[in-house]
C-alpha atoms as a PDB file:
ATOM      1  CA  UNK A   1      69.807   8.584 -57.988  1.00  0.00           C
ATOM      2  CA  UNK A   2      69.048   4.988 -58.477  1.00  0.00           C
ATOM      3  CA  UNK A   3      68.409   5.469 -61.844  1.00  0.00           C
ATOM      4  CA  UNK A   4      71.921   6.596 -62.287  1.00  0.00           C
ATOM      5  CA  UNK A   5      73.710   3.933 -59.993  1.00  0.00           C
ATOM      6  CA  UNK A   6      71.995   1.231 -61.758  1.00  0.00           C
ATOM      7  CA  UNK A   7      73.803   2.445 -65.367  1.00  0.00           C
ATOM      8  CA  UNK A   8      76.821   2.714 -63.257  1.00  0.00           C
ATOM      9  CA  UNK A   9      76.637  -1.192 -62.582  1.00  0.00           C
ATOM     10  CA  UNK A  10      75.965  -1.661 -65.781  1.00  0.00           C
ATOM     11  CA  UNK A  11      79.238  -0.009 -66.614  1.00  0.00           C
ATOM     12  CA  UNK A  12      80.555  -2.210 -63.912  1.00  0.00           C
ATOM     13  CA  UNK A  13      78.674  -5.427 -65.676  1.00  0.00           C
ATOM     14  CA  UNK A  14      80.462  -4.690 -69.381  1.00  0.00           C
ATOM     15  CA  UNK A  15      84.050  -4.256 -67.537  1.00  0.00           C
ATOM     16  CA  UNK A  16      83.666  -7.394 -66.064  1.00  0.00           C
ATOM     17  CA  UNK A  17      82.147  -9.730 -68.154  1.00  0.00           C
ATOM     18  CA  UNK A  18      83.787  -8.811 -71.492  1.00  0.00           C
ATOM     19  CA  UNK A  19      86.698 -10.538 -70.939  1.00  0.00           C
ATOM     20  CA  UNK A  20      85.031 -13.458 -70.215  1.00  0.00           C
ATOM     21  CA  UNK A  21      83.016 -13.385 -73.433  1.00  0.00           C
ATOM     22  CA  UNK A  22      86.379 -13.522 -75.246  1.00  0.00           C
ATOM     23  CA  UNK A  23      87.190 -16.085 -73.555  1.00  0.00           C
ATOM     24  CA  UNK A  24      84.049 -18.164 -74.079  1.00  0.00           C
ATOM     25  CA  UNK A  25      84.267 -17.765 -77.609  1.00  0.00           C
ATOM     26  CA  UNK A  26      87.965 -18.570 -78.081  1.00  0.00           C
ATOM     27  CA  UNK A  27      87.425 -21.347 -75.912  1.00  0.00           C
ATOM     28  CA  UNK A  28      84.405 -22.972 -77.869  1.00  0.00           C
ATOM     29  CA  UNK A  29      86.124 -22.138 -81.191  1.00  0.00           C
ATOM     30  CA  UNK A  30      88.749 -24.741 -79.632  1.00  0.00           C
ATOM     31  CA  UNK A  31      86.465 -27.578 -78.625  1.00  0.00           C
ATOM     32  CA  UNK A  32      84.889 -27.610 -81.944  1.00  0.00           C
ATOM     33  CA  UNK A  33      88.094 -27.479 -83.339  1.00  0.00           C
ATOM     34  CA  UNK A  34      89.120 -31.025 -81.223  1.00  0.00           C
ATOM     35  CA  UNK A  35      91.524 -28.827 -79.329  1.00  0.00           C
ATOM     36  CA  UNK A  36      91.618 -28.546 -75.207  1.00  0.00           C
ATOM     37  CA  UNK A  37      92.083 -24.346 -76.056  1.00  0.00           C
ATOM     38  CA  UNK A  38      93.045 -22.014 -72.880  1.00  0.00           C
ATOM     39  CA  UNK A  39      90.309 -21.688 -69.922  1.00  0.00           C
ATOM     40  CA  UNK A  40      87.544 -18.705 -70.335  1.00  0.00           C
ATOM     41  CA  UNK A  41      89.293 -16.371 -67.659  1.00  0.00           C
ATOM     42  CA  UNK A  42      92.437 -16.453 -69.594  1.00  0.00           C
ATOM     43  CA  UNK A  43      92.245 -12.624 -71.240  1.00  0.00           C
ATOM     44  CA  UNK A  44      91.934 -11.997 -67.429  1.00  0.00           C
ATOM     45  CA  UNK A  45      95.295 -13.240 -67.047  1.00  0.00           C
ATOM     46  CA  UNK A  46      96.440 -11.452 -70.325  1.00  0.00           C
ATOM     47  CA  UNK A  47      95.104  -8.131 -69.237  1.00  0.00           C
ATOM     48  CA  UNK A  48      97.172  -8.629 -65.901  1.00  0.00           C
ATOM     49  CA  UNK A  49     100.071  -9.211 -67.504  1.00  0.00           C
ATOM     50  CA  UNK A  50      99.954  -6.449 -69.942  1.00  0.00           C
ATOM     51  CA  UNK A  51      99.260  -4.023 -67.529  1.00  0.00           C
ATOM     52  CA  UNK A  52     102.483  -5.036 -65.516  1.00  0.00           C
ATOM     53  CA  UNK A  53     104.734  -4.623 -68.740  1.00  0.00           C
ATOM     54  CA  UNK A  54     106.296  -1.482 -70.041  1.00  0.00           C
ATOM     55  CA  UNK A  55     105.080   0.920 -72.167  1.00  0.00           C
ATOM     56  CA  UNK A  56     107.492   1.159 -75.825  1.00  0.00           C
ATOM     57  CA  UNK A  57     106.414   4.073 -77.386  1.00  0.00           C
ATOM     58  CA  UNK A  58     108.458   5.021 -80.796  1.00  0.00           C
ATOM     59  CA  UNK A  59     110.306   7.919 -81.139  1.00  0.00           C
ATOM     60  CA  UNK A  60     108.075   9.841 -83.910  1.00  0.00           C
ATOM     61  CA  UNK A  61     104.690   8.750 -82.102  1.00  0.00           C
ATOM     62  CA  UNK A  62     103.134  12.286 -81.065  1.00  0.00           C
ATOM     63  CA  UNK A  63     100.424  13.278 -78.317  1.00  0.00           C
ATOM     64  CA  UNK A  64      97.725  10.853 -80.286  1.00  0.00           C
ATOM     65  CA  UNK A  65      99.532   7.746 -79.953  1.00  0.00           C
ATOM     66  CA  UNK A  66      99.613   8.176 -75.889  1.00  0.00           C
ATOM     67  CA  UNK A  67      95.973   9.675 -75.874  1.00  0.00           C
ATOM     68  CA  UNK A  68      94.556   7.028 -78.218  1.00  0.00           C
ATOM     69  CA  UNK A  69      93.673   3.871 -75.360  1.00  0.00           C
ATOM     70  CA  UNK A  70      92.442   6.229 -73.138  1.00  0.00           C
ATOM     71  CA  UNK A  71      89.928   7.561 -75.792  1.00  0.00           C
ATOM     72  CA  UNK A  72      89.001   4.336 -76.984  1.00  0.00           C
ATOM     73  CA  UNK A  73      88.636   3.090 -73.806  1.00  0.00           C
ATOM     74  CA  UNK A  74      86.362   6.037 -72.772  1.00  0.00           C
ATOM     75  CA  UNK A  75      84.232   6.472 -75.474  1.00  0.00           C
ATOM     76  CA  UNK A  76      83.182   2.764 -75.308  1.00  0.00           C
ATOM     77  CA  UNK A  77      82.520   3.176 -71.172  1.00  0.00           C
ATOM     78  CA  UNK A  78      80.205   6.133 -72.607  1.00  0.00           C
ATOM     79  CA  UNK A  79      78.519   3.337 -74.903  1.00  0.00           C
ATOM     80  CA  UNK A  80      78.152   0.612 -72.199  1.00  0.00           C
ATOM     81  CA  UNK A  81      76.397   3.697 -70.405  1.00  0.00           C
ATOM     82  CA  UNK A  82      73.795   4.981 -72.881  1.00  0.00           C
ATOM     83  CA  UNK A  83      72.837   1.802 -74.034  1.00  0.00           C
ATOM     84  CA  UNK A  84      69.816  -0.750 -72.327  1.00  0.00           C
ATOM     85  CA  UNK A  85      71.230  -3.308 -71.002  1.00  0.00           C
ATOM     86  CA  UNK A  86      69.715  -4.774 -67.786  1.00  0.00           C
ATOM     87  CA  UNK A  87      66.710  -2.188 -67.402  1.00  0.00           C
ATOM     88  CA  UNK A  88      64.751   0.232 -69.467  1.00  0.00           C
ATOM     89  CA  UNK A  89      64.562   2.990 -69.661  1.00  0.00           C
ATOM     90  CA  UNK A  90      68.016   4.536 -69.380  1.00  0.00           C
ATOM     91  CA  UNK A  91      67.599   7.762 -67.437  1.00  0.00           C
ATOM     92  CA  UNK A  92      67.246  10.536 -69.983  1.00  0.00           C
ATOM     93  CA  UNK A  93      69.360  12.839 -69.026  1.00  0.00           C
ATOM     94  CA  UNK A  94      72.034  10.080 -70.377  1.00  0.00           C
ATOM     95  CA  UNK A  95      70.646  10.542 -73.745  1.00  0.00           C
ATOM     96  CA  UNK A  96      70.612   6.984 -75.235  1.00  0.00           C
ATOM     97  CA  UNK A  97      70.083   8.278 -78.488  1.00  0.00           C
ATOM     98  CA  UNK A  98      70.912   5.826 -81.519  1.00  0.00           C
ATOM     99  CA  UNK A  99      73.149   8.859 -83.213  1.00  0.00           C
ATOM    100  CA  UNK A 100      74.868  10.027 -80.118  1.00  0.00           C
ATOM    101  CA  UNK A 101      75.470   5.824 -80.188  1.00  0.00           C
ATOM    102  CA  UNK A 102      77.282   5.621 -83.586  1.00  0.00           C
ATOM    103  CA  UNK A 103      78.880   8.506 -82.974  1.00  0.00           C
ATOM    104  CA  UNK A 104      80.735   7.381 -79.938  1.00  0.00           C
ATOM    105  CA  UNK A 105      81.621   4.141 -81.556  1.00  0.00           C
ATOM    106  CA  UNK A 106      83.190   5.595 -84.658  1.00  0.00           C
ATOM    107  CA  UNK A 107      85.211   8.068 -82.526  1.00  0.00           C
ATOM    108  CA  UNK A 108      87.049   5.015 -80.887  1.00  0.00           C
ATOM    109  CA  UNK A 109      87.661   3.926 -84.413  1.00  0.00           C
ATOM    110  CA  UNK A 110      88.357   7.186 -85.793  1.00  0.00           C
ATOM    111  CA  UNK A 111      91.558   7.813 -83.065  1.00  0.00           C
ATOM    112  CA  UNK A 112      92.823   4.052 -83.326  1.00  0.00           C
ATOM    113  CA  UNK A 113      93.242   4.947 -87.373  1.00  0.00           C
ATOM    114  CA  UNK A 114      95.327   8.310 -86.211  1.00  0.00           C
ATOM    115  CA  UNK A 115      97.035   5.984 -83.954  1.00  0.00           C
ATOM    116  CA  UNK A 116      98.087   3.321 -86.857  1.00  0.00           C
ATOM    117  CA  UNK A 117      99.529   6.056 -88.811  1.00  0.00           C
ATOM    118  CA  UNK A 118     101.480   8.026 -86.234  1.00  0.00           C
ATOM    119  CA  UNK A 119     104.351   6.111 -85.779  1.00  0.00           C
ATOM    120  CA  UNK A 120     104.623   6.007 -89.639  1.00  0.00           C
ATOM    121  CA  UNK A 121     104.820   2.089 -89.336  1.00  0.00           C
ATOM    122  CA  UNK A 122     104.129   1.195 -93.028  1.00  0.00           C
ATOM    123  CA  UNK A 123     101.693  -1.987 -91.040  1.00  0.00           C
ATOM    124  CA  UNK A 124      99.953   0.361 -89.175  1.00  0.00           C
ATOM    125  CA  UNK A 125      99.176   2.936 -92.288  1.00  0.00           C
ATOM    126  CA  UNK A 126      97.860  -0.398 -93.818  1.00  0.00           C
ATOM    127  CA  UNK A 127      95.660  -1.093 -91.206  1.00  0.00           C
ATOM    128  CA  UNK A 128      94.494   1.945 -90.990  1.00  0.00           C
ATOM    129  CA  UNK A 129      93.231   2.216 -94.853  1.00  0.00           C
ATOM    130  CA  UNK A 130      91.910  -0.818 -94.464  1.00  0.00           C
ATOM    131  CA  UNK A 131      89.605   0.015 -91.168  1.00  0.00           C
ATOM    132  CA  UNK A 132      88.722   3.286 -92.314  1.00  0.00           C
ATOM    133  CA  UNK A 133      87.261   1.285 -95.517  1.00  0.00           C
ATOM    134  CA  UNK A 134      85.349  -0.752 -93.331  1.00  0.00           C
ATOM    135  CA  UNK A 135      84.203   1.754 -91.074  1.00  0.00           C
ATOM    136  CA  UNK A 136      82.795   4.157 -94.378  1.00  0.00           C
ATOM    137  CA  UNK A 137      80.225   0.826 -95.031  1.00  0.00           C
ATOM    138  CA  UNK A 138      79.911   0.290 -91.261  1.00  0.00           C
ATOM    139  CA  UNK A 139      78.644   2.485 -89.783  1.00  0.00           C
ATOM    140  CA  UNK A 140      76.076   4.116 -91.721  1.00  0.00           C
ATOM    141  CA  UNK A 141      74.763   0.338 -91.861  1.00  0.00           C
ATOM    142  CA  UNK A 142      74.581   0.352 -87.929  1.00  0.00           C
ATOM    143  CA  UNK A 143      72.241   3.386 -87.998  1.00  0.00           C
ATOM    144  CA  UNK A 144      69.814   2.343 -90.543  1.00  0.00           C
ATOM    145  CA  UNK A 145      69.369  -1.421 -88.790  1.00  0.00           C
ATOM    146  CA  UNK A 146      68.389   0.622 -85.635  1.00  0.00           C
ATOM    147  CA  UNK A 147      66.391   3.163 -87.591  1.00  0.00           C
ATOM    148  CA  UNK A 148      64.253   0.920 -89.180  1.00  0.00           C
ATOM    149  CA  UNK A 149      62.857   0.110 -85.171  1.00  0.00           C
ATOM    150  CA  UNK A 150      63.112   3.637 -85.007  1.00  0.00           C
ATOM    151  CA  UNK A 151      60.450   4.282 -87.343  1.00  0.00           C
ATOM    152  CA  UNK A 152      58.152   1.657 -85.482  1.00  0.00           C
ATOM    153  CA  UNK A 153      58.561   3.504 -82.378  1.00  0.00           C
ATOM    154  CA  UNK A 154      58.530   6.974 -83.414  1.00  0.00           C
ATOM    155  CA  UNK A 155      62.118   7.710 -81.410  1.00  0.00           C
ATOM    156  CA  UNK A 156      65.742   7.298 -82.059  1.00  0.00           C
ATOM    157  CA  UNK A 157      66.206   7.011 -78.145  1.00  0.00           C
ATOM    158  CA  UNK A 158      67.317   3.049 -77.928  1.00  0.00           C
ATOM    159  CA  UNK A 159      65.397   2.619 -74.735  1.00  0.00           C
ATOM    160  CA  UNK A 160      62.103   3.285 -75.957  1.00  0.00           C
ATOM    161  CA  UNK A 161      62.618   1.350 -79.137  1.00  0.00           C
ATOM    162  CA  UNK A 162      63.094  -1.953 -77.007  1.00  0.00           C
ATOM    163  CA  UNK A 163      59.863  -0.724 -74.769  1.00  0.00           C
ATOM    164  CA  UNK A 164      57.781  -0.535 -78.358  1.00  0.00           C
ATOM    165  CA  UNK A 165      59.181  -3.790 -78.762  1.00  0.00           C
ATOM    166  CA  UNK A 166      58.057  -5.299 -75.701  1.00  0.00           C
ATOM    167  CA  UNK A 167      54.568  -3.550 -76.123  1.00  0.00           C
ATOM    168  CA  UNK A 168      53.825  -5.186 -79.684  1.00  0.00           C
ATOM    169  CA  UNK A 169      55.495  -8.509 -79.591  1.00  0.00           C
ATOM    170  CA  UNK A 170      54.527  -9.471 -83.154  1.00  0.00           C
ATOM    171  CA  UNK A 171      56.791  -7.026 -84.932  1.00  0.00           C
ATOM    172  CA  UNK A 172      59.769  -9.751 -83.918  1.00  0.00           C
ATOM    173  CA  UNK A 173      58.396 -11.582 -87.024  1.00  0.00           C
ATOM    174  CA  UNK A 174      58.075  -8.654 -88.983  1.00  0.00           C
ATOM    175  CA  UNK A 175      60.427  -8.373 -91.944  1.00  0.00           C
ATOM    176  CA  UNK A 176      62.113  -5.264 -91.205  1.00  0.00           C
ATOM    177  CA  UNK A 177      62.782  -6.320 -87.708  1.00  0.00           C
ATOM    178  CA  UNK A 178      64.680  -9.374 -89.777  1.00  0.00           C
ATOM    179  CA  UNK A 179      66.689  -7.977 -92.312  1.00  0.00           C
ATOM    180  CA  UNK A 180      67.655  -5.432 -89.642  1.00  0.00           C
ATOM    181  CA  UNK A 181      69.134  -8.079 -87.029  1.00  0.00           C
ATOM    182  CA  UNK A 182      70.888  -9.988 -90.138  1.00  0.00           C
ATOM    183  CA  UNK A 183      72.013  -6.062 -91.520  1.00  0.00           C
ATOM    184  CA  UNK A 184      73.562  -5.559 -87.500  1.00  0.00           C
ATOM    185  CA  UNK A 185      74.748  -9.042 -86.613  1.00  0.00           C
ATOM    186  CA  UNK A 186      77.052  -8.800 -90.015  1.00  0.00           C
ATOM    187  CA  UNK A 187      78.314  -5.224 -89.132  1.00  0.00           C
ATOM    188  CA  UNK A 188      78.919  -6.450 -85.761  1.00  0.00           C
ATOM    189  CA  UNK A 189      81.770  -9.545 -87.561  1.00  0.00           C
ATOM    190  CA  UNK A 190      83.494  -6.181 -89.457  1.00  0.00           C
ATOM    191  CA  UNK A 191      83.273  -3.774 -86.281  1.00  0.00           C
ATOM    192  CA  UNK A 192      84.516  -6.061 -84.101  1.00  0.00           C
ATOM    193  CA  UNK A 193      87.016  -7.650 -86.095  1.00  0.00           C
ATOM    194  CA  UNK A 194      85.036 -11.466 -86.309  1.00  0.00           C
ATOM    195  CA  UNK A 195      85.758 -13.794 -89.213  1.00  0.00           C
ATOM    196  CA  UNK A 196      84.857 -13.155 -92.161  1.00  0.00           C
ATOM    197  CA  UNK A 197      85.972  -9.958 -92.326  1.00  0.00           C
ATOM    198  CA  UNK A 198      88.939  -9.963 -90.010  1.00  0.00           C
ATOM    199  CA  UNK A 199      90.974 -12.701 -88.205  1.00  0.00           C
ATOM    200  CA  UNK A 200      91.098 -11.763 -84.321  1.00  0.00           C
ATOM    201  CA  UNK A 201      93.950 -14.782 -83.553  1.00  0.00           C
ATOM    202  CA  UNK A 202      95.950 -13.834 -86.533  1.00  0.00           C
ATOM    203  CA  UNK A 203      99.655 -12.357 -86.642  1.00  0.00           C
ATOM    204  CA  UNK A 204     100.227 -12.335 -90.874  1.00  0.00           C
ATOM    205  CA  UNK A 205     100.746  -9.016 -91.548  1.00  0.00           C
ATOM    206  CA  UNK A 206      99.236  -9.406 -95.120  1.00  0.00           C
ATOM    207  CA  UNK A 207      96.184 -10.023 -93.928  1.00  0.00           C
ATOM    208  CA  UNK A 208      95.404  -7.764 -91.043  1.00  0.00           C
ATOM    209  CA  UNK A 209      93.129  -4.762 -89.921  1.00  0.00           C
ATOM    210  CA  UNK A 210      92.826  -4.338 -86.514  1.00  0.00           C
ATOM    211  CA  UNK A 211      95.599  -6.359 -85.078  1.00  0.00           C
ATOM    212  CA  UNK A 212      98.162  -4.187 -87.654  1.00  0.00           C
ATOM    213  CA  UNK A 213      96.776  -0.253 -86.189  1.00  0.00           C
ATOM    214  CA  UNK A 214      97.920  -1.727 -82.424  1.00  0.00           C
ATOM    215  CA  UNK A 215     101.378  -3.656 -83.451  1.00  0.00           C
ATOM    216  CA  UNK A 216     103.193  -0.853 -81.989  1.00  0.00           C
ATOM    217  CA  UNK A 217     101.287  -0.744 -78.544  1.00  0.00           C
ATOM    218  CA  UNK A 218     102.696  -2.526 -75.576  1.00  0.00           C
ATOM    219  CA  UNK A 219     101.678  -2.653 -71.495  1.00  0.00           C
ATOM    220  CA  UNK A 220      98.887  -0.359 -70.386  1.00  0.00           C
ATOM    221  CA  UNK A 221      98.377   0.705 -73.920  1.00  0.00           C
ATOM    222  CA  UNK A 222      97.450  -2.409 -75.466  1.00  0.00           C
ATOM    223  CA  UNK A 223      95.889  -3.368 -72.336  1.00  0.00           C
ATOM    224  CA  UNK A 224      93.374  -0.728 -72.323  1.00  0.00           C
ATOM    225  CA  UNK A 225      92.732  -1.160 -76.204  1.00  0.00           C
ATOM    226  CA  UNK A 226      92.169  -5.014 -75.675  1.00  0.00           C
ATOM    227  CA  UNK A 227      89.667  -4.580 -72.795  1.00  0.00           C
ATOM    228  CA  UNK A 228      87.956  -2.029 -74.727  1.00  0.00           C
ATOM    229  CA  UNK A 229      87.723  -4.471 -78.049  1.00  0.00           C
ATOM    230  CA  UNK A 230      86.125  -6.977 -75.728  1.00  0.00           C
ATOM    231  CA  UNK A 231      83.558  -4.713 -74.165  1.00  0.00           C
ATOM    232  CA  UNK A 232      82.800  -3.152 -78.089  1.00  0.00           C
ATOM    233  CA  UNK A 233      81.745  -6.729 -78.674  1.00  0.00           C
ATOM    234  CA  UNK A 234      79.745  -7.622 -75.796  1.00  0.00           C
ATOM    235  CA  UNK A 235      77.966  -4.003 -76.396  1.00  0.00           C
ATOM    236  CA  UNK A 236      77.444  -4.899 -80.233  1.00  0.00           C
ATOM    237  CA  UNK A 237      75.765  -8.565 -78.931  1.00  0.00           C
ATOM    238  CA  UNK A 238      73.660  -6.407 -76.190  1.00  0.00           C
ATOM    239  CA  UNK A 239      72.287  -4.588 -79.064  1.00  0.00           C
ATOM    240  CA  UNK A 240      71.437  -7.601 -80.614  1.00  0.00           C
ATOM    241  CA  UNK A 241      69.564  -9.347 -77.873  1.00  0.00           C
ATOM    242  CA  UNK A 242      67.682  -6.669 -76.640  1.00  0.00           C
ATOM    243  CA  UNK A 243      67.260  -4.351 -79.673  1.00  0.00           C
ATOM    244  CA  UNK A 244      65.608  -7.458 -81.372  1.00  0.00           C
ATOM    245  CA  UNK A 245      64.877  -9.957 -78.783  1.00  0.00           C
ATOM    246  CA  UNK A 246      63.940  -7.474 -75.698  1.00  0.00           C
ATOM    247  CA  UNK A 247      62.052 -10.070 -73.488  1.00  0.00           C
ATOM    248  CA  UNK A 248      63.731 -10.185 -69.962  1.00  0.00           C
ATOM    249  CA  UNK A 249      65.014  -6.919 -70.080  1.00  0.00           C
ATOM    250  CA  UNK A 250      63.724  -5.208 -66.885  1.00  0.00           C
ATOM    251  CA  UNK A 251      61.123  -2.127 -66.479  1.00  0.00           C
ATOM    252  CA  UNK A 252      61.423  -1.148 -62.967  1.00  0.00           C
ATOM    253  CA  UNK A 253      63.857  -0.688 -60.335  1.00  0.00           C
ATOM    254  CA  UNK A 254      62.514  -4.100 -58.876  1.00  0.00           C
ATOM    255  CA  UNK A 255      65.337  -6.278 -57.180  1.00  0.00           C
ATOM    256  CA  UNK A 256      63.408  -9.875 -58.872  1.00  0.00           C
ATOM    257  CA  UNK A 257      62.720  -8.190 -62.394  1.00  0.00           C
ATOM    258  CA  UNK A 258      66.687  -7.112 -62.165  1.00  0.00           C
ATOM    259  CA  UNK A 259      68.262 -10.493 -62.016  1.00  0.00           C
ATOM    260  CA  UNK A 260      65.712 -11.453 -64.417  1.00  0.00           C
ATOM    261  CA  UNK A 261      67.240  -9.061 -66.564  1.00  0.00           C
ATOM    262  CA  UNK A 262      70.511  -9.815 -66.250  1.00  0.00           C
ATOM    263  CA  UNK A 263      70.124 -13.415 -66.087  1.00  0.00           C
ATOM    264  CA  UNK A 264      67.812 -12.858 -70.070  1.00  0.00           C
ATOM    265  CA  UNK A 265      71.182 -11.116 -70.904  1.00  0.00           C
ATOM    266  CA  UNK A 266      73.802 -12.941 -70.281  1.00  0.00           C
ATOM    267  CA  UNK A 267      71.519 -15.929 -71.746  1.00  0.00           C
ATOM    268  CA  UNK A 268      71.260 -13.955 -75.287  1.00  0.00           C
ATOM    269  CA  UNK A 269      74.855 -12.823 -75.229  1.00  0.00           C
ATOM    270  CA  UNK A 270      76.206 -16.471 -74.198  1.00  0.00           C
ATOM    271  CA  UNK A 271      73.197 -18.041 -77.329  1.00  0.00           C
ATOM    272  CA  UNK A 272      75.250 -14.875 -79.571  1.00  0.00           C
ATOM    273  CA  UNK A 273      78.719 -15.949 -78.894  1.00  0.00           C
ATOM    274  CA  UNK A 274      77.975 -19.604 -79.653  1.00  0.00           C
ATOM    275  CA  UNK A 275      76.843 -18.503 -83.034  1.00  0.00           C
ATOM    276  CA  UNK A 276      80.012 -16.009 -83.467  1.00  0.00           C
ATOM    277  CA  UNK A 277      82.452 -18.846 -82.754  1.00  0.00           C
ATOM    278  CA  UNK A 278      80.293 -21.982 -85.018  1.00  0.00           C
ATOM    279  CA  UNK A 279      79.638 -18.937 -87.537  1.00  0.00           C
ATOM    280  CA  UNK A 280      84.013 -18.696 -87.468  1.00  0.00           C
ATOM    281  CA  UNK A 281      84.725 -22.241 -87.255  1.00  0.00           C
ATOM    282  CA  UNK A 282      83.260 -23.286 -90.644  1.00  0.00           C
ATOM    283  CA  UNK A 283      84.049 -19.496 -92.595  1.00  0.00           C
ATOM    284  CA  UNK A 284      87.349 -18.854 -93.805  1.00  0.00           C
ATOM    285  CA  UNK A 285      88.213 -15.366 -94.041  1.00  0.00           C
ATOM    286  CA  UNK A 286      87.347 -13.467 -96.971  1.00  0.00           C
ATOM    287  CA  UNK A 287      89.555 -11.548 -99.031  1.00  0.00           C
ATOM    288  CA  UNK A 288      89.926  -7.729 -99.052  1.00  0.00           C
ATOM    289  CA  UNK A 289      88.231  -6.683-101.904  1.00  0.00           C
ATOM    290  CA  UNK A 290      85.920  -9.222-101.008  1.00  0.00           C
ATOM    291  CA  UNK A 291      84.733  -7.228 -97.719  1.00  0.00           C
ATOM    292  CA  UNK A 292      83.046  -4.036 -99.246  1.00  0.00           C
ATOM    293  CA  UNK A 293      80.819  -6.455-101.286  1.00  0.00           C
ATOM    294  CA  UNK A 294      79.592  -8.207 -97.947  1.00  0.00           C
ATOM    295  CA  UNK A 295      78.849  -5.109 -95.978  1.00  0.00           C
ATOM    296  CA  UNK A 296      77.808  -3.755 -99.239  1.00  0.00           C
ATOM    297  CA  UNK A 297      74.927  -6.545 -98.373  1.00  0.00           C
ATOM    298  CA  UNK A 298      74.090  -5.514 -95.094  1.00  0.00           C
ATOM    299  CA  UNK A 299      73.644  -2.107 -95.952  1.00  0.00           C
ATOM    300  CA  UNK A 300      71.010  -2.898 -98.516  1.00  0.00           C
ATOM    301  CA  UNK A 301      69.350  -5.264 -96.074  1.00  0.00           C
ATOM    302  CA  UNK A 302      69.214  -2.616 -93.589  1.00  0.00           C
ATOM    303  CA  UNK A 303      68.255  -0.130 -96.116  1.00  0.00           C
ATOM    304  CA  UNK A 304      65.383  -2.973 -96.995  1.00  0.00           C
ATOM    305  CA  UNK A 305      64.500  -3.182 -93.236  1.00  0.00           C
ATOM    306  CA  UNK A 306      63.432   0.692 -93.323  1.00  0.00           C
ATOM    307  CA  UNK A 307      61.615   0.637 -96.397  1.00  0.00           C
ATOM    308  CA  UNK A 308      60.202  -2.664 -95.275  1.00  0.00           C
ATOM    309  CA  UNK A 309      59.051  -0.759 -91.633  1.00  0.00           C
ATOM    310  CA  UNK A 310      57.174   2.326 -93.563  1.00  0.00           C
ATOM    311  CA  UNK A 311      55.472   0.123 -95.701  1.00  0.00           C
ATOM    312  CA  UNK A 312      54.588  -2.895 -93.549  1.00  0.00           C
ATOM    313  CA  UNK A 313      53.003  -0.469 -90.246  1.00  0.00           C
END
């Protein structure tokens, strides 16, 4: 039973601190910008305010345009649950397996792209096409950067692939373990919407993926699929830390080795978002046809990092 409350306050740790992440990277995008920019708890404020506002829904929007939030919003919760974040290893009966993973994420992504074309909002259908483009290069990329620690550790279950990890330090340096983190941090810009591949603070229609699949959401709606963008990226950055940089992360129930672990992630995932926002304050963002040729690049990198980790063993 503690096994299972702990995961539940890690649920409780992504729903909370998410937000703020957004916040600390819009707010350090500002300062190196020479702007004051708003304070870090501002998407608290936003997400309060949305979820006091009415819900427009258009008149053609069916049954998938109502269920779509909740889904996304649920099927990242089921994430934030299955993956390590804090502690290792995640009770099995959770089964943090790396497919059941990428699965889960690509479900949120598959509904929003239902949801963009519902309403028959000729934005939205653009969006859509456009995500759904992404999301073909994306994901497979996601599963070979965590296969090719996979192979290392003889599992797909994430849990034990950061234990291997921890138990033969020198494979950090390794150039599988490399080309995978560069293969997952650039997925991470096009799944999360990051510069270059997608402009999170942008309105121009022209240029938009994720922002033009939610223009017809309002109140709880786009509440729910705001909070659930944030928590997609701190989950995507948890990967990253502890997937490639595991040492912190806790291996017992012990109260000391637990705020260790927190305190070694929200270390990473504050060093992480101070890349994100440097990374987006010197790139421009590319253009479309421009975006299959960079995750293009990550997918051969990660397809590198697996050859690289049955060959180099």
């Amino acid at each position: 039973m503690t096994d299972y409350l702990l995961q539940l306050i890690n649920v409780a740790l992504v729903l909370a601190v998410s937000p703020a992440l957004v916040g600390l990277i819009r707010w350090l995008k500002a300062r190196m910008q020479n702007r004051r920019g708003a304070p870090i708890w501002q998407p608290y404020f936003e997400l309060r305010k949305l979820f006091g506002k009415e819900v427009v829904v258009s008149d053609t929007a069916s049954w998938v345009f109502r269920a779509t939030p909740y889904i996304v919003f649920a099927s990242t919760l089921a994430v934030a649950l299955l993956v390590p974040l804090v502690r290792i290893p995640v009770p099995v009966a959770l089964g943090s397996d790396l497919i059941v993973v990428v699965y889960l994420l690509l479900l949120g992504t598959f509904f929003l792209a239902l949801a963009g074309l519902d309403t028959g909002s000729p934005f939205g259908g653009m969006g859509s096409s456009r995500e759904m483009t992404v999301a073909a290069l994306a994901e497979p990329t996601i599963a070979l950067a965590i296969f090719s620690l996979a192979v290392g550790a003889g599992s797909t279950d994430l849990g034990r692939i950061v234990a291997e990890t921890l138990n033969a330090p020198t494979t950090v340096a390794a150039p599988g373990h490399l080309l995978g983190f560069a293969a997952l941090f650039i997925v991470m810009l096009a799944e999360t919407g990051r510069l270059p591949v997608d402009n999170p603070s942008t309105h121009l229609e022209l240029t938009m993926i994720h922002e033009a699949m939610i223009l017809e959401y309002s109140g709880r709606y786009l509440a729910l699929i705001e909070w659930a963008s944030g928590m997609k990226l701190f989950i995507f950055l948890s990967l990253l830390a502890n997937l490639y940089v595991p040492w912190g992360i806790a291996t017992s129930n012990d109260p000391a080795g637990l705020a260790v672990g927190l305190l070694a992630l929200l270390g990473k995932v504050v060093v992480l978002g101070c890349a994100i926002a440097a990374l987006e304050t010197r790139l421009a963002k590319l253009r479309l046809f421009r975006v299959p040729e960079l995750l293009s690049v990550s997918f051969v990198l990660a397809l590198l990092a697996v050859t690289s980790s049955f060959v180099v063993r």
